[in-house]
Protein backbone atom coordinates (compact mmCIF):
# COMPACT_ATOMS: atom_id res chain seq x y z
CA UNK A 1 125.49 170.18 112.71
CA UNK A 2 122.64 172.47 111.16
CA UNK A 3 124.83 174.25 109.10
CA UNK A 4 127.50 171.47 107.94
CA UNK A 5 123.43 169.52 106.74
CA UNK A 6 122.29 173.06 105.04
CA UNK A 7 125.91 173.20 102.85
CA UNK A 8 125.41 170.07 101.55
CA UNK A 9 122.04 170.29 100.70
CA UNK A 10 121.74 173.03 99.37
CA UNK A 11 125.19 172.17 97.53
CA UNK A 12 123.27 169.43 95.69
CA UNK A 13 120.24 171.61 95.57
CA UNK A 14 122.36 174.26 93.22
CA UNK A 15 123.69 171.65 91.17
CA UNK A 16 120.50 170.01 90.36
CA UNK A 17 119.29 173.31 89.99
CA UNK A 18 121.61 174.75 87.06
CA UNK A 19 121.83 171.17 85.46
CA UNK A 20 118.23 171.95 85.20
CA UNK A 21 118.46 175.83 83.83
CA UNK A 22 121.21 174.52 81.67
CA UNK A 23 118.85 171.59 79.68
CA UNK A 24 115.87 173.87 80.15
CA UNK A 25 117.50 177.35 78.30
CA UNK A 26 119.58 175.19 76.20
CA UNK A 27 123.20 176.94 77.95
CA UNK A 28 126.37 175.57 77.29
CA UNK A 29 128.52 174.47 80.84
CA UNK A 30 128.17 172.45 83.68
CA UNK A 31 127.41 173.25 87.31
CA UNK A 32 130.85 173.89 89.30
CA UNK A 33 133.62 172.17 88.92
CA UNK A 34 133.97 169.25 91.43
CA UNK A 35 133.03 165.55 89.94
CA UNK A 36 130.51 164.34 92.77
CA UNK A 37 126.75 166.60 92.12
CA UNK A 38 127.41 169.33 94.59
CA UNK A 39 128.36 173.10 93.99
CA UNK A 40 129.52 174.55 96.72
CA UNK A 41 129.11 177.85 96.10
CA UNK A 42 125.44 177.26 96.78
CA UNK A 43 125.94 175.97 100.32
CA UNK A 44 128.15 178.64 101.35
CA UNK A 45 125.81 181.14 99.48
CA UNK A 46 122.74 179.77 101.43
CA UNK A 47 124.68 179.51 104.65
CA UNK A 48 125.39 183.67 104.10
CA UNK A 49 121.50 183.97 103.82
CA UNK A 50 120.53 182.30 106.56
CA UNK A 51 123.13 184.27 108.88
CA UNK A 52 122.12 187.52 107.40
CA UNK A 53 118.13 187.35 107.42
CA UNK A 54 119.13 185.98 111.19
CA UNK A 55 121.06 189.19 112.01
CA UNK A 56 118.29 191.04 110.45
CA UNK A 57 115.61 189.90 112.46
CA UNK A 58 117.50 190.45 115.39
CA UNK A 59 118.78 193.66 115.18
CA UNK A 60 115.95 195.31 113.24
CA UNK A 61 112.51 195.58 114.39
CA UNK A 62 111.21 196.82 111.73
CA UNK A 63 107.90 195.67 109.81
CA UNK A 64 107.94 192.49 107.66
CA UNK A 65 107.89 194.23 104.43
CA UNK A 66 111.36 196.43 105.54
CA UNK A 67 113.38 193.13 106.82
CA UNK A 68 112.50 192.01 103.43
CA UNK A 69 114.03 194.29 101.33
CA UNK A 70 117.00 194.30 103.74
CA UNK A 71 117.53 190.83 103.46
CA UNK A 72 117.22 191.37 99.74
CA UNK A 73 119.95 194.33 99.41
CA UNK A 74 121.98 192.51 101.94
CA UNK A 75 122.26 189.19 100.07
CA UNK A 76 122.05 191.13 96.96
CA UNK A 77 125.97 192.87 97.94
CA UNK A 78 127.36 189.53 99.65
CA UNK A 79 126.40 186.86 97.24
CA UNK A 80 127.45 188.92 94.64
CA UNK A 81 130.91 189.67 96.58
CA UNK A 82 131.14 185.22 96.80
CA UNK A 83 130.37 185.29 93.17
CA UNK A 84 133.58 187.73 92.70
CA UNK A 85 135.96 185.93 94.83
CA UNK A 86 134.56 182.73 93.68
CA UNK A 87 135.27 183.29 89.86
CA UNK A 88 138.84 184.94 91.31
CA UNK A 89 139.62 182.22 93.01
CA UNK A 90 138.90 179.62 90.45
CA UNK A 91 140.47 181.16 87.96
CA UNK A 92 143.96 181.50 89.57
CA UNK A 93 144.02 177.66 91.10
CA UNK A 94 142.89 176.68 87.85
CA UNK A 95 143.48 178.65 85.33
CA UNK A 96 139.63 178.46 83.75
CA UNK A 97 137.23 181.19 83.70
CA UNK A 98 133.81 179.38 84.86
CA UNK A 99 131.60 182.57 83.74
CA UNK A 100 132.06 185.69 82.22
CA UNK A 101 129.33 188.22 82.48
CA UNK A 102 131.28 190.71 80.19
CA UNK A 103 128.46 190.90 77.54
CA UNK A 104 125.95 191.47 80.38
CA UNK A 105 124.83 195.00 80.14
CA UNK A 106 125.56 196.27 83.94
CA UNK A 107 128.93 194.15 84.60
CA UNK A 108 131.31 194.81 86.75
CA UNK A 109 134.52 192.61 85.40
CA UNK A 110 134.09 189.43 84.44
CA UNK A 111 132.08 187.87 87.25
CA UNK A 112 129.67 190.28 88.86
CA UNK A 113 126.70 192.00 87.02
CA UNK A 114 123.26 193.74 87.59
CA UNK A 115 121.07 191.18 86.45
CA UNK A 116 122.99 187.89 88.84
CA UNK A 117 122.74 190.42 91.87
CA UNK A 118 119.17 190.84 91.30
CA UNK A 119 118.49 187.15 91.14
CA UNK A 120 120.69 186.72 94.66
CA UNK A 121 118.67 188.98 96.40
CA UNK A 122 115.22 187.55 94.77
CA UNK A 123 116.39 184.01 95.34
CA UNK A 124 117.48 184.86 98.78
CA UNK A 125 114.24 185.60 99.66
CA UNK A 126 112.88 182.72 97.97
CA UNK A 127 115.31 180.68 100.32
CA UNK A 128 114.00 182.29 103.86
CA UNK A 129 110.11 182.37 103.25
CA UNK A 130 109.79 179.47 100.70
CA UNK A 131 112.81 176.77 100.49
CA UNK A 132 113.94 177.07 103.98
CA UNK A 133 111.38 176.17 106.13
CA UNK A 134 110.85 172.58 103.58
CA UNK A 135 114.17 172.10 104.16
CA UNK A 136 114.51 172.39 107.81
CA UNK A 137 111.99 169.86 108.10
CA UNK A 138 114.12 167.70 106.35
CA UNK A 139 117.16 168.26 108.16
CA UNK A 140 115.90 167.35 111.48
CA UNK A 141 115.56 163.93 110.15
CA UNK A 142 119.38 164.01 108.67
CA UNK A 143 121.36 160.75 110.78
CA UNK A 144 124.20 162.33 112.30
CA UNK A 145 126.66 159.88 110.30
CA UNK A 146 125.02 161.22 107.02
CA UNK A 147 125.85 165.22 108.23
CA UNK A 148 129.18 163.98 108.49
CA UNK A 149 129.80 161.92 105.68
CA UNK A 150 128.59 164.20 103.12
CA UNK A 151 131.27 167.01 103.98
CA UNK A 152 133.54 164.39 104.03
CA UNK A 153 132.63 163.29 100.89
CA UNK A 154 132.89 166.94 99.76
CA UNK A 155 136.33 167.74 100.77
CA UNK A 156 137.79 164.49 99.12
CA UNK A 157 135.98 165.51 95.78
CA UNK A 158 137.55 169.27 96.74
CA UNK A 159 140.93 167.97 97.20
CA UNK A 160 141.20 165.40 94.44
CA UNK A 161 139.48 168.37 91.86
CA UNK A 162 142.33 170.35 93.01
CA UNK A 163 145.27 167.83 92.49
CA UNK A 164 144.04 166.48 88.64
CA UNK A 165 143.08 169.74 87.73
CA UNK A 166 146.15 171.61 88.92
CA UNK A 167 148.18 168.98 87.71
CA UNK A 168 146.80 169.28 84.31
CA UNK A 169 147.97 172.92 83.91
């Protein structure tokens, strides 16, 4: 149940937080491309992070500082490998490119570049050692019928996304 409550919210936590960027840095676009305010590239992003600062403290005893910058270059390759399969996948069911880091300086394609790979590994340890352990607190007091919903919710506004926009082509 922990991890179906950390998808959602930090699905809704990634929209509100690019809405946000967006208005704030004046960008053109819209966070992801479901209707309901989630993206859920966020939640399985976040999901990755936790499992892989997990591993890390298990399997490394190392000093604090070390287990940092491991869960930094970690997250830093594997979010950036969801960001590539991500835009890959989006663009074949639906035939839209949602970002293109082409004019980025260090790019690699169309949807993986220096600069977003830094930010994943920063904001991954943002997530552990600042946004995490608010957010746990929070999920403990999740009803069970809410952690279920929500997905629910989720996989209808996945499926019916899929059908218009597919349809549309």
């Amino acid at each position: 149940m922990y991890f179906f409550n950390c998808f959602w919210i930090y699905s809704i936590f990634g929209f509100f937080m690019e809405t946000i960027l967006f208005s704030i840095f004046n960008w053109s676009g819209e966070s992801g491309i479901l209707y309901g305010p989630w993206t859920p590239i966020y939640g399985f992003g976040s999901i990755i992070i936790i499992l892989t600062t997990h591993y890390v403290f298990r399997n490394f005893k190392y000093n604090k500082f070390l287990k940092l910058i491991l869960i930094f270059i970690f997250n830093f390759f594997l979010l950036s490998l969801i960001e590539l399969l991500g835009g890959l996948l989006i663009e074949k069911l639906f035939s839209i490119t949602w970002w293109d880091y082409s004019s980025h300086k260090y790019h690699i394609g169309k949807f993986v570049c220096l600069d977003m790979a830094l930010i994943w590994g920063i904001s991954s340890i943002f997530l552990i050692y600042v946004l995490k352990p608010i957010m746990d607190q929070l999920i403990k007091k999740i009803p069970k019928f809410i952690g279920i919903a929500i997905p629910i919710f989720i996989v209808i506004d996945f499926l019916v996304t899929i059908i218009n926009k597919i349809n549309v082509k």
